[in-house]
N, C-alpha and C. Protein backbone atom coordinates (compact mmCIF):
# COMPACT_ATOMS: atom_id res chain seq x y z
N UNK A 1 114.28 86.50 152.30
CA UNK A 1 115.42 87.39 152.45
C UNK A 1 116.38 87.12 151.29
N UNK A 2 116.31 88.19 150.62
CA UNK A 2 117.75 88.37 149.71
C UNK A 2 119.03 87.86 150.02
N UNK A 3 120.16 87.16 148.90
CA UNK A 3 121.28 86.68 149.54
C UNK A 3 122.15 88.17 150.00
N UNK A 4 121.97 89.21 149.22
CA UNK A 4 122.82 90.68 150.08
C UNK A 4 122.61 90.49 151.54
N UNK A 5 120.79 90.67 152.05
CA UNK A 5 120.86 90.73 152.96
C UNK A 5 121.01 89.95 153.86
N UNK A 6 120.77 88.08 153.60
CA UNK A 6 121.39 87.29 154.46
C UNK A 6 122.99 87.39 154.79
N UNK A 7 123.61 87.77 154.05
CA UNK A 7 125.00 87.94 154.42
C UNK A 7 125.20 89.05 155.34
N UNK A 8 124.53 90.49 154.99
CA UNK A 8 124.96 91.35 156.45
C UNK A 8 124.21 90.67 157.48
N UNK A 9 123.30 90.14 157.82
CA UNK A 9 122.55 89.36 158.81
C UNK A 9 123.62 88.67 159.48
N UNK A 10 124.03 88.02 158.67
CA UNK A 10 124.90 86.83 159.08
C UNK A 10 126.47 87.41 159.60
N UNK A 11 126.82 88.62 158.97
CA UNK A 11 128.11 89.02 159.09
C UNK A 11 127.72 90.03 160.43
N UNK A 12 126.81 90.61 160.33
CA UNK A 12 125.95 91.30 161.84
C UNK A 12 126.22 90.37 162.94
N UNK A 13 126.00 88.99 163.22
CA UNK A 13 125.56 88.51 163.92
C UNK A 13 127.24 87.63 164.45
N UNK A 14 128.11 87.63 163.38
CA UNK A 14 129.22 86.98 163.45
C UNK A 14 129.94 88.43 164.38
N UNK A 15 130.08 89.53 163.67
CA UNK A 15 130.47 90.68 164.43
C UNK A 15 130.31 90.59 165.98
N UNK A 16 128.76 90.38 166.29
CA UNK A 16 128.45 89.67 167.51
C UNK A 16 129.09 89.44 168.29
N UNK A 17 129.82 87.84 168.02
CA UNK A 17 130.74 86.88 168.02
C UNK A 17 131.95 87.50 168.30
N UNK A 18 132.34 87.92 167.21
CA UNK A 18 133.99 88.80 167.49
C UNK A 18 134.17 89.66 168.38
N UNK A 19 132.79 90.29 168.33
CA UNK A 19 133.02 91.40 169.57
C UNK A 19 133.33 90.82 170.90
N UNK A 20 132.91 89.88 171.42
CA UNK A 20 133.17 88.85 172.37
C UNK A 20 134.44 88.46 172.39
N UNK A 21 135.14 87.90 171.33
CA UNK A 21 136.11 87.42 171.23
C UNK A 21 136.96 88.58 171.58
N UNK A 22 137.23 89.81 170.82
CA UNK A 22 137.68 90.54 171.15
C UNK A 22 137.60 91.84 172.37
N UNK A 23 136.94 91.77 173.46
CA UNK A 23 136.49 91.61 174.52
C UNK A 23 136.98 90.89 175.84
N UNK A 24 137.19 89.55 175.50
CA UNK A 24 137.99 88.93 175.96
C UNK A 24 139.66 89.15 175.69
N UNK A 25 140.27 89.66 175.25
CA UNK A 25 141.65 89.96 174.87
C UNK A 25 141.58 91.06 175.57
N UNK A 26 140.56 91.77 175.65
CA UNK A 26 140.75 93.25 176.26
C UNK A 26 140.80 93.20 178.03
N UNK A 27 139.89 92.16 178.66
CA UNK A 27 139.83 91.74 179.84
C UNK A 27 141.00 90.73 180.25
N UNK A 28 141.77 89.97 179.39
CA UNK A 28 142.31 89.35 179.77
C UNK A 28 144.00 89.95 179.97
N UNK A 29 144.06 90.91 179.12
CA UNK A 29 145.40 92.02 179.01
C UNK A 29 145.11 93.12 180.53
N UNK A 30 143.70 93.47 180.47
CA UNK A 30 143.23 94.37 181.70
C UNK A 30 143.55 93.72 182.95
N UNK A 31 143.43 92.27 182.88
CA UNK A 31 143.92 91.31 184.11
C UNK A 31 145.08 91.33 184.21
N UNK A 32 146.19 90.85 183.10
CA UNK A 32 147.38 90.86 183.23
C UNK A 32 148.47 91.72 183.44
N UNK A 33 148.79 91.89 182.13
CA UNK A 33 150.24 92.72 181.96
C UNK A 33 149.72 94.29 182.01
N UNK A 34 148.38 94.65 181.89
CA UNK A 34 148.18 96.36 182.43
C UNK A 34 147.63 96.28 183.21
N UNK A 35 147.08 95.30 184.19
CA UNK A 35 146.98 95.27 185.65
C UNK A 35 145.88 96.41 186.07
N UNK A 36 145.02 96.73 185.76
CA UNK A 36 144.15 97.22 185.77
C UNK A 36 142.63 96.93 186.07
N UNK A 37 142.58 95.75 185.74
CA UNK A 37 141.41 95.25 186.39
C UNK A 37 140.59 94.33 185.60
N UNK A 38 140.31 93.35 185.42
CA UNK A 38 139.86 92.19 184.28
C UNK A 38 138.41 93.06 183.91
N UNK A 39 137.46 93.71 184.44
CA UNK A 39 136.28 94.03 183.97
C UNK A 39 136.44 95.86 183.97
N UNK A 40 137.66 95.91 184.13
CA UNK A 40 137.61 97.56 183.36
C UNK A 40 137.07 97.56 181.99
N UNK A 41 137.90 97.02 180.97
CA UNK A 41 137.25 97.59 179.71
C UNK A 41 135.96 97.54 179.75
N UNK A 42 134.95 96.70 180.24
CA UNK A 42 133.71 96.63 180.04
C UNK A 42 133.17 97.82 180.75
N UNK A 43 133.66 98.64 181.94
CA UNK A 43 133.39 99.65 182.41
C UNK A 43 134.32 101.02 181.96
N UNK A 44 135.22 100.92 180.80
CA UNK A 44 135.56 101.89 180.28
C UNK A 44 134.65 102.07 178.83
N UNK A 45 133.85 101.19 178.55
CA UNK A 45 132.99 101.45 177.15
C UNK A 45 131.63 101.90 177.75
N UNK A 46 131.40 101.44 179.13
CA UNK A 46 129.67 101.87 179.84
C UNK A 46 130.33 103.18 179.92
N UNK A 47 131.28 103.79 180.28
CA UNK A 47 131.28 105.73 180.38
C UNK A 47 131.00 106.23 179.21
N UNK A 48 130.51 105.54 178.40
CA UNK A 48 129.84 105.87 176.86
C UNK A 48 128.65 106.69 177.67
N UNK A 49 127.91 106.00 178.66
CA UNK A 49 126.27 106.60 178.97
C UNK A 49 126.37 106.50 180.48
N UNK A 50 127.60 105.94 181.16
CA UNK A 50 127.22 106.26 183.12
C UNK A 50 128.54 107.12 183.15
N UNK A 51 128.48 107.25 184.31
CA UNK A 51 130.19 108.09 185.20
C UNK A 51 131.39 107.29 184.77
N UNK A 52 132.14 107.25 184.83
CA UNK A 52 133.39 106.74 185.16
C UNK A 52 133.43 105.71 186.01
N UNK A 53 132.81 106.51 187.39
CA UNK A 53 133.13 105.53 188.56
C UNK A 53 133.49 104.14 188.86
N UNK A 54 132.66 103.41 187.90
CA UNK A 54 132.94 101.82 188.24
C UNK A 54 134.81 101.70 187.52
N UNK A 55 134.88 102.15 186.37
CA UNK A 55 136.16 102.05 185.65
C UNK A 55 136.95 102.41 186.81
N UNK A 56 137.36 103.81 187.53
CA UNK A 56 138.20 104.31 188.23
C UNK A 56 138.28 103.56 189.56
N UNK A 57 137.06 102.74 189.92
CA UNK A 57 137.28 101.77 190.97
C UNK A 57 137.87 100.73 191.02
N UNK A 58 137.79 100.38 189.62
CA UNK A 58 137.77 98.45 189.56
C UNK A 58 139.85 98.81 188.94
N UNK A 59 139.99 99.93 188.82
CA UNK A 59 141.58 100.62 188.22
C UNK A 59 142.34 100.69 189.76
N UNK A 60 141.23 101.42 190.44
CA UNK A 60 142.18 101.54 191.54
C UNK A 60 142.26 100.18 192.82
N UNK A 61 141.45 99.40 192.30
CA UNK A 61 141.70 97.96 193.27
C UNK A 61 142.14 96.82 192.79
N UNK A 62 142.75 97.23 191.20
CA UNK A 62 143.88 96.61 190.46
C UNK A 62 145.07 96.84 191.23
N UNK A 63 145.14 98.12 191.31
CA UNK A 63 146.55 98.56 192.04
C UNK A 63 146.37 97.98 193.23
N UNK A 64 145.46 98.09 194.07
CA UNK A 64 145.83 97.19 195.33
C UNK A 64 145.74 95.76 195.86
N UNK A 65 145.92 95.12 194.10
CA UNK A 65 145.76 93.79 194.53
C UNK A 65 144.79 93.13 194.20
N UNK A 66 143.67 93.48 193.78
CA UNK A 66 142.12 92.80 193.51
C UNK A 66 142.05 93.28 192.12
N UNK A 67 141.99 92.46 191.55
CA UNK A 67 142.05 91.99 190.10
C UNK A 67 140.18 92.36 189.22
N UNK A 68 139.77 91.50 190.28
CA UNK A 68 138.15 91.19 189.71
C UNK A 68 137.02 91.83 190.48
N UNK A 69 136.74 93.04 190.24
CA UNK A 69 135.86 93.95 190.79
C UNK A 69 134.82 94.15 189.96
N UNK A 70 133.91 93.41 190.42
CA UNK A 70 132.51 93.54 189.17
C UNK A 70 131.22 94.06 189.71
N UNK A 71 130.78 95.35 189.11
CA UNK A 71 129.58 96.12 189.14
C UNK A 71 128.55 95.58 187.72
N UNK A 72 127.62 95.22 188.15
CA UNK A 72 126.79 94.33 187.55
C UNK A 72 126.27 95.63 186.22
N UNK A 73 125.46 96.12 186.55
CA UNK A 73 125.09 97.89 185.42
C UNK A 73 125.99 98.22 184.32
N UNK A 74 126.73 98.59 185.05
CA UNK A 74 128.28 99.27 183.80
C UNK A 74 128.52 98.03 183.22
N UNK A 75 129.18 96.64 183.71
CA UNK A 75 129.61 95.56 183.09
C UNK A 75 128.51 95.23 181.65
N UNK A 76 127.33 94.89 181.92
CA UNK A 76 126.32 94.69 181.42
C UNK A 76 126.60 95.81 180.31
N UNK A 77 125.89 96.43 180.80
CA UNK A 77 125.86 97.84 179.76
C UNK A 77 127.22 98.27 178.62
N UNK A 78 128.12 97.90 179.02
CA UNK A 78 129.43 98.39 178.85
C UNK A 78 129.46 96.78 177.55
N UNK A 79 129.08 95.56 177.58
CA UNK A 79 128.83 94.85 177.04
C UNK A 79 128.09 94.63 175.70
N UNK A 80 127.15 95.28 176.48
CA UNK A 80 125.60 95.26 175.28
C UNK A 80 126.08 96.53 174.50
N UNK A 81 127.13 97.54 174.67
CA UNK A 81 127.43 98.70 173.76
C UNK A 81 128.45 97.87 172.92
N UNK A 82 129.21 97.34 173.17
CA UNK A 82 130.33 96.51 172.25
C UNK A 82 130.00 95.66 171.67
N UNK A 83 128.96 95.15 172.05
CA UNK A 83 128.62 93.75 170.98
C UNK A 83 127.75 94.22 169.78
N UNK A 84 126.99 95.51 170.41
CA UNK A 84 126.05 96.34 169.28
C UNK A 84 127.46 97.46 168.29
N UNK A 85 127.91 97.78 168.69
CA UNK A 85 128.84 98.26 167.94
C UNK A 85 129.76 96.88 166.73
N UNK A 86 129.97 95.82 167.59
CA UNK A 86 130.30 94.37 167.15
C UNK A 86 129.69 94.25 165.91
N UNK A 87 128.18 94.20 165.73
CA UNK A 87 127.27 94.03 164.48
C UNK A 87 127.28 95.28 164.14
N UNK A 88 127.60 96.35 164.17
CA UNK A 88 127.57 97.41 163.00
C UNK A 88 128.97 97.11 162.26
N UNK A 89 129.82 96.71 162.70
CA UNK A 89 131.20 97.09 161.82
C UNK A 89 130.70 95.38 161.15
N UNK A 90 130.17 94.36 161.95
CA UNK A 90 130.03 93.26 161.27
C UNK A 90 129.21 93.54 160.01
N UNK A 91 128.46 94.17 160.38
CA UNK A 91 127.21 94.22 158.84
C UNK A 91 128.23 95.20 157.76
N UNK A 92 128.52 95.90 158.33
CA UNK A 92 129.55 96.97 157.17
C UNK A 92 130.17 95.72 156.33
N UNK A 93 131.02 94.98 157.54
CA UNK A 93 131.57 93.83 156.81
C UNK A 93 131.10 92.87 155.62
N UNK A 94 129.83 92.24 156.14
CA UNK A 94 129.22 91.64 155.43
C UNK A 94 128.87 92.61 153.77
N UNK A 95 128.13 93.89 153.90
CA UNK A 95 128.10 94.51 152.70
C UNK A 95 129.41 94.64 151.66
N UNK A 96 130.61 95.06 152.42
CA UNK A 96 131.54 94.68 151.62
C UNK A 96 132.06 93.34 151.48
N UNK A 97 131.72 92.02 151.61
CA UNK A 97 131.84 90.82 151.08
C UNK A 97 130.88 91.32 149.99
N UNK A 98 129.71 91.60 149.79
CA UNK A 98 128.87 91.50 149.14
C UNK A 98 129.16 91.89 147.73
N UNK A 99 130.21 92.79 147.81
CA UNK A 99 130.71 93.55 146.93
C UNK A 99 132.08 92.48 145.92
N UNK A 100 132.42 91.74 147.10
CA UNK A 100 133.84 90.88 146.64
C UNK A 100 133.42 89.18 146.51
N UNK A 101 132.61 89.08 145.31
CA UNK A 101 132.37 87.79 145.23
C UNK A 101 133.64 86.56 145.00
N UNK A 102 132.84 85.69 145.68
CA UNK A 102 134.20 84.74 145.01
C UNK A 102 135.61 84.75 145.84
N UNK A 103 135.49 85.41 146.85
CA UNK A 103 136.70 85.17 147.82
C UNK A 103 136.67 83.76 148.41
N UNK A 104 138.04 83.23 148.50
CA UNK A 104 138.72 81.84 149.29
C UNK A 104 138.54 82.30 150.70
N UNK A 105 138.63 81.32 151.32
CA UNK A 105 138.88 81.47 152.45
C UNK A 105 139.86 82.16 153.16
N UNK A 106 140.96 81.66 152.69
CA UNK A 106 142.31 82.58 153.47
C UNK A 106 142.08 83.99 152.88
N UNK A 107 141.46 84.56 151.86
CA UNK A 107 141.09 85.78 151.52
C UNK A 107 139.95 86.62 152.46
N UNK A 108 138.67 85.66 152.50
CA UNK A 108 138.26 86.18 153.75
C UNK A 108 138.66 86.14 155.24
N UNK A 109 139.43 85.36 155.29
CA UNK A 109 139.98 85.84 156.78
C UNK A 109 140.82 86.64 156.56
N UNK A 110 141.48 87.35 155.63
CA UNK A 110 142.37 88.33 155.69
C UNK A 110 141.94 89.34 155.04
N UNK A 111 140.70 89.62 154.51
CA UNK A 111 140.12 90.91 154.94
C UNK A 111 139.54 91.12 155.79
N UNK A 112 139.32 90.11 156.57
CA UNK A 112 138.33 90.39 158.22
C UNK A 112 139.98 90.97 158.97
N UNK A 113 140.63 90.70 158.92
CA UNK A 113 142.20 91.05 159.59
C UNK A 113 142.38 92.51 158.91
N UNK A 114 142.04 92.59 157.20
CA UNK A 114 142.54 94.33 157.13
C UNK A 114 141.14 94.84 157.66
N UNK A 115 139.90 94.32 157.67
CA UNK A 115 138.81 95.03 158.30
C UNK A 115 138.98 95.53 159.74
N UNK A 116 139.79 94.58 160.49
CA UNK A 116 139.73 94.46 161.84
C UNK A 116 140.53 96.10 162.05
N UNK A 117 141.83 95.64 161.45
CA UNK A 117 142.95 97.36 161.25
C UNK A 117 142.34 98.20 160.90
N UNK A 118 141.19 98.34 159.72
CA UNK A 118 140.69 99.68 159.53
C UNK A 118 139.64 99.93 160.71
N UNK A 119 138.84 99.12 161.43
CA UNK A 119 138.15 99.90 162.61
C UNK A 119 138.68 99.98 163.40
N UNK A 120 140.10 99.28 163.72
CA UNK A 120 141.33 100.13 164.68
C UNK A 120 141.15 101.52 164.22
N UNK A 121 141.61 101.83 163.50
CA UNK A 121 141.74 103.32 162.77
C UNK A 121 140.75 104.00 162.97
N UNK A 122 139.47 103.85 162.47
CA UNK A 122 138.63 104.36 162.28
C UNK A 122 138.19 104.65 163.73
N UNK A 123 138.00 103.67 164.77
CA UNK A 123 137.72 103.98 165.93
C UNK A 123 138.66 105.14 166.92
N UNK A 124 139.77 104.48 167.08
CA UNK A 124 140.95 105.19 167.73
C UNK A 124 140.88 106.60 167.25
N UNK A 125 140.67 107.11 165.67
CA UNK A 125 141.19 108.92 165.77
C UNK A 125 139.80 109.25 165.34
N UNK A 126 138.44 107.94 164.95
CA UNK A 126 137.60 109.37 164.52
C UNK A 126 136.14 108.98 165.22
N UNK A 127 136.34 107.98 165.25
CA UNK A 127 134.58 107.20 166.00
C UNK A 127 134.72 107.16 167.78
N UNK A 128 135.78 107.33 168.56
CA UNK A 128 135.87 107.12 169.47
C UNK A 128 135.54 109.04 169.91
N UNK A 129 136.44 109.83 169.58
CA UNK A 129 136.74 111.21 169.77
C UNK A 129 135.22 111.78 169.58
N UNK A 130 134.81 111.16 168.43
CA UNK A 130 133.12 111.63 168.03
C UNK A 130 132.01 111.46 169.10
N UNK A 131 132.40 109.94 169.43
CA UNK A 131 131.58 109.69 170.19
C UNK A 131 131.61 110.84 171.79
N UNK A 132 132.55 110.62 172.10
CA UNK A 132 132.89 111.76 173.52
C UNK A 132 132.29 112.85 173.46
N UNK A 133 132.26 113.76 172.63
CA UNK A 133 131.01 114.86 172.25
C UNK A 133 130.12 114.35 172.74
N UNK A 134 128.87 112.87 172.20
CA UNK A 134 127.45 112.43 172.68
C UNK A 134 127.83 112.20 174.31
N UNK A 135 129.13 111.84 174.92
CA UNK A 135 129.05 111.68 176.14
C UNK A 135 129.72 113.06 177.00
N UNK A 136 129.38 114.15 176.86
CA UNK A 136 129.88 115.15 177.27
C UNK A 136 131.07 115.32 177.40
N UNK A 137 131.92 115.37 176.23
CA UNK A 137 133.36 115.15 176.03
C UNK A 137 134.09 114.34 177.65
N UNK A 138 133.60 113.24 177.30
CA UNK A 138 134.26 112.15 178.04
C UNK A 138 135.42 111.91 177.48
N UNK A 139 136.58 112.28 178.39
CA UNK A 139 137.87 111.78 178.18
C UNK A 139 138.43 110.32 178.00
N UNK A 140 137.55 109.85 179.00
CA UNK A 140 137.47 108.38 178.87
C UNK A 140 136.60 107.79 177.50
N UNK A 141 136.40 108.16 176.84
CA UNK A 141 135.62 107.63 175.46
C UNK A 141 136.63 108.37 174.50
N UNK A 142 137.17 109.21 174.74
CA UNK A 142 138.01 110.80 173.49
C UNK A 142 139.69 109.44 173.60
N UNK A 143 139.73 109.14 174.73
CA UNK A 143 141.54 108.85 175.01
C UNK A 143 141.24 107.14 175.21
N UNK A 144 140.10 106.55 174.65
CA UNK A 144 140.11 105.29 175.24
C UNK A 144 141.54 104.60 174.42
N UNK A 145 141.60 104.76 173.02
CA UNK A 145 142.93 104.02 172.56
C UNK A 145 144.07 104.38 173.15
N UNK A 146 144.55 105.52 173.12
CA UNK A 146 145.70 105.69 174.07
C UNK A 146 146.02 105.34 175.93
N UNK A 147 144.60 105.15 176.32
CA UNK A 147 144.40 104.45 177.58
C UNK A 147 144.58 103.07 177.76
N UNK A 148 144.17 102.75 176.59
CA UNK A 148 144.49 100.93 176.75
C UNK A 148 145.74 100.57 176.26
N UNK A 149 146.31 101.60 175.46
CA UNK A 149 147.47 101.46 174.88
C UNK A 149 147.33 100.88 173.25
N UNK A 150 148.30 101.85 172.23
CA UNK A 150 147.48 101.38 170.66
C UNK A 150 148.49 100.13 170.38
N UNK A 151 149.23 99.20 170.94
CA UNK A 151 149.25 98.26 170.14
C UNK A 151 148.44 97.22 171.10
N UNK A 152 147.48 97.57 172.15
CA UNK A 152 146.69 96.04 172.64
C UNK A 152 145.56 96.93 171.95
N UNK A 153 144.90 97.82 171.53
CA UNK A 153 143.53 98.71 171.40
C UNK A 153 143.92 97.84 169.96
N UNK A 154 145.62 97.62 169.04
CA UNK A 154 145.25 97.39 167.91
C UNK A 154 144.75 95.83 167.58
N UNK A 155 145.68 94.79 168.33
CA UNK A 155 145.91 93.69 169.10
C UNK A 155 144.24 93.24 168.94
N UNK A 156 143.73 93.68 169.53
CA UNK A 156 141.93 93.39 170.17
C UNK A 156 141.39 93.45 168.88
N UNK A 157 141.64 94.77 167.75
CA UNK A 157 140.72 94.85 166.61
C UNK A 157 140.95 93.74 165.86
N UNK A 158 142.62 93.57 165.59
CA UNK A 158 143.37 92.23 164.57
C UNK A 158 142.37 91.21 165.27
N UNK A 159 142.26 90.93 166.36
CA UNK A 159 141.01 89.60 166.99
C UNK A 159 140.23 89.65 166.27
N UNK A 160 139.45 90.87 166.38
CA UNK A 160 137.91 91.02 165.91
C UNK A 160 137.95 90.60 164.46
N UNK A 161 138.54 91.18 163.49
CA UNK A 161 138.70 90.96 162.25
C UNK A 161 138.90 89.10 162.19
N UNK A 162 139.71 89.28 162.69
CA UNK A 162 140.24 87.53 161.95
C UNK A 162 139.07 86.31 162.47
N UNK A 163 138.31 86.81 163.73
CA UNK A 163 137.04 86.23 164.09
C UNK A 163 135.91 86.32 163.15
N UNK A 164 136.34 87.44 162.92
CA UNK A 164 134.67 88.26 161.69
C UNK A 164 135.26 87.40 160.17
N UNK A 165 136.32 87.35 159.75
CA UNK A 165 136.54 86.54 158.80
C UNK A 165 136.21 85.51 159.01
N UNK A 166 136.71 84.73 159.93
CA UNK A 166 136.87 83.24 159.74
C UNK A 166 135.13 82.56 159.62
N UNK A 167 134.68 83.71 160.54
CA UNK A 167 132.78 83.32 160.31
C UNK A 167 132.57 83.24 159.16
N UNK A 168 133.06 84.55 158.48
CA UNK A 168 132.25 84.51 157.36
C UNK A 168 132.41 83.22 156.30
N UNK A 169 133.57 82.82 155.96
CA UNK A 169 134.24 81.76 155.87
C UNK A 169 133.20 80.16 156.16
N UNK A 170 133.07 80.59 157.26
CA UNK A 170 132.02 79.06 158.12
C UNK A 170 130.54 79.45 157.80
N UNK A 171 130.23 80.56 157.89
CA UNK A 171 128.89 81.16 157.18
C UNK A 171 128.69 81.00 156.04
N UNK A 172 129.81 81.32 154.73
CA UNK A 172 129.82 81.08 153.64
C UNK A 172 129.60 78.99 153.34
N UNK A 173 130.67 78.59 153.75
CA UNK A 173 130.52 77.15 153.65
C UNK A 173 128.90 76.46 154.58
N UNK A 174 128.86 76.55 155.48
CA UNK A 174 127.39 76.39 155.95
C UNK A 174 126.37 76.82 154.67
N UNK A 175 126.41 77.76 154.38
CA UNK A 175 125.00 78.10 153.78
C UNK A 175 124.77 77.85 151.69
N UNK A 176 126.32 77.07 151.26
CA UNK A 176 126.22 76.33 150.29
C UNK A 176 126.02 75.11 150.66
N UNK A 177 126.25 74.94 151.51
CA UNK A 177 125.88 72.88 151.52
C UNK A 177 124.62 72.24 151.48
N UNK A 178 123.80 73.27 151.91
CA UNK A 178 122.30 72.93 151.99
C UNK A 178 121.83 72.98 149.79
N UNK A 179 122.62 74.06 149.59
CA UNK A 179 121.99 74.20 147.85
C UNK A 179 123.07 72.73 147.36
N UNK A 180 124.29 72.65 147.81
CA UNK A 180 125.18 71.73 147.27
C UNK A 180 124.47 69.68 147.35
N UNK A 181 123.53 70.17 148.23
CA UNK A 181 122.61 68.61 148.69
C UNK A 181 121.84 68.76 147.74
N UNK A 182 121.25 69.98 147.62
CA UNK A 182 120.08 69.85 146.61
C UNK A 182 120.22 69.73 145.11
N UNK A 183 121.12 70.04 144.65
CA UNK A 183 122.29 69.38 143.52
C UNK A 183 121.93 68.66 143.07
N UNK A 184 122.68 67.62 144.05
CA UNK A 184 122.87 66.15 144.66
C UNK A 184 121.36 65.25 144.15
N UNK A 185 120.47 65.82 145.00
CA UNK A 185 119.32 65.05 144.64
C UNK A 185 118.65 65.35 143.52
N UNK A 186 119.12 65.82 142.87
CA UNK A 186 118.13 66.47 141.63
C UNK A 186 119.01 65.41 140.58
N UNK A 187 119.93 65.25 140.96
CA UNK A 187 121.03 64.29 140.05
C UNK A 187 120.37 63.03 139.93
N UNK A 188 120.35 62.20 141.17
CA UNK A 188 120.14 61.35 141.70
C UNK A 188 118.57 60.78 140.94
């Protein structure tokens, strides 16, 4: 494997990662302060391909008190769509490192942070709305940023980014040390 393509591999797989991370900010805000339900978001991204239903349930037994309402299908599903979406914006990522040799560290974590803002953007007015068309103009996929509200929808991406940096960062340093040994012994 080519070093181009070990890096989207690697930035794919870190995306992964972030998507999780940022996932968790989304469940843990859904628990809290919008009170809505800790495993909504995971059942507001499954109305990508099921009903609503689990979302509008686990929303309406927020309001009455029950926090943690988990439907095993949607959760799952609603999961495995975010973490696969996770490695597409990750590999995008990785190709544009590919492009910016020679970045520091605090440089790559702070384009994983403006990366993170531009798939805020990109998602919220043009990848989210798009998508709702493939789900029979699902409102719930068309209005998901303004449903979660755009400064936690932005909140969650700034996660993702600064996660997707900091990998790359630990990806980058990991995968010189092995050539940086071999250096070493050739010296020696």
């Amino acid at each position: 494997m080519n070093d181009t393509a070990r890096t989207i591999t690697r930035a794919a797989l870190a995306g992964v990662v972030a998507s999780v991370a940022m996932g968790m900010v989304a469940m843990i805000a859904a628990a809290t302060y919008q009170d809505t339900g800790f495993f909504t978001p995971l059942y507001h991204i499954a109305s990508l391909v099921v009903a609503p239903d689990p979302m509008m349930e686990s929303m309406m037994a927020a309001s009455a008190g029950t926090t943690f309402t988990f439907v095993a299908g949607p959760a799952l599903g609603g999961l495995m769509i975010h973490m696969m979406v996770g490695a597409g914006f990750g590999a995008i990522f990785g190709l544009i490192l590919t492009r910016l040799p020679g970045l520091g560290a605090g440089a790559r974590v702070g384009a994983g942070i403006a990366f993170g803002v531009a798939a805020f953007a990109a998602s919220a007015f043009v990848l989210l709305p798009m998508m709702s068309v493939v789900a029979n103009d699902a409102d719930a996929i068309k209005n998901m940023a303004s449903m979660v509200g755009y400064p936690t929808f932005l909140l969650e991406h700034v996660v993702f980014g600064t996660v997707l940096g900091a990998l790359s960062v630990s990806a980058t340093a990991s995968a010189s040390q092995p050539a940086a040994a071999g250096r070493q012994a050739v010296k020696a």
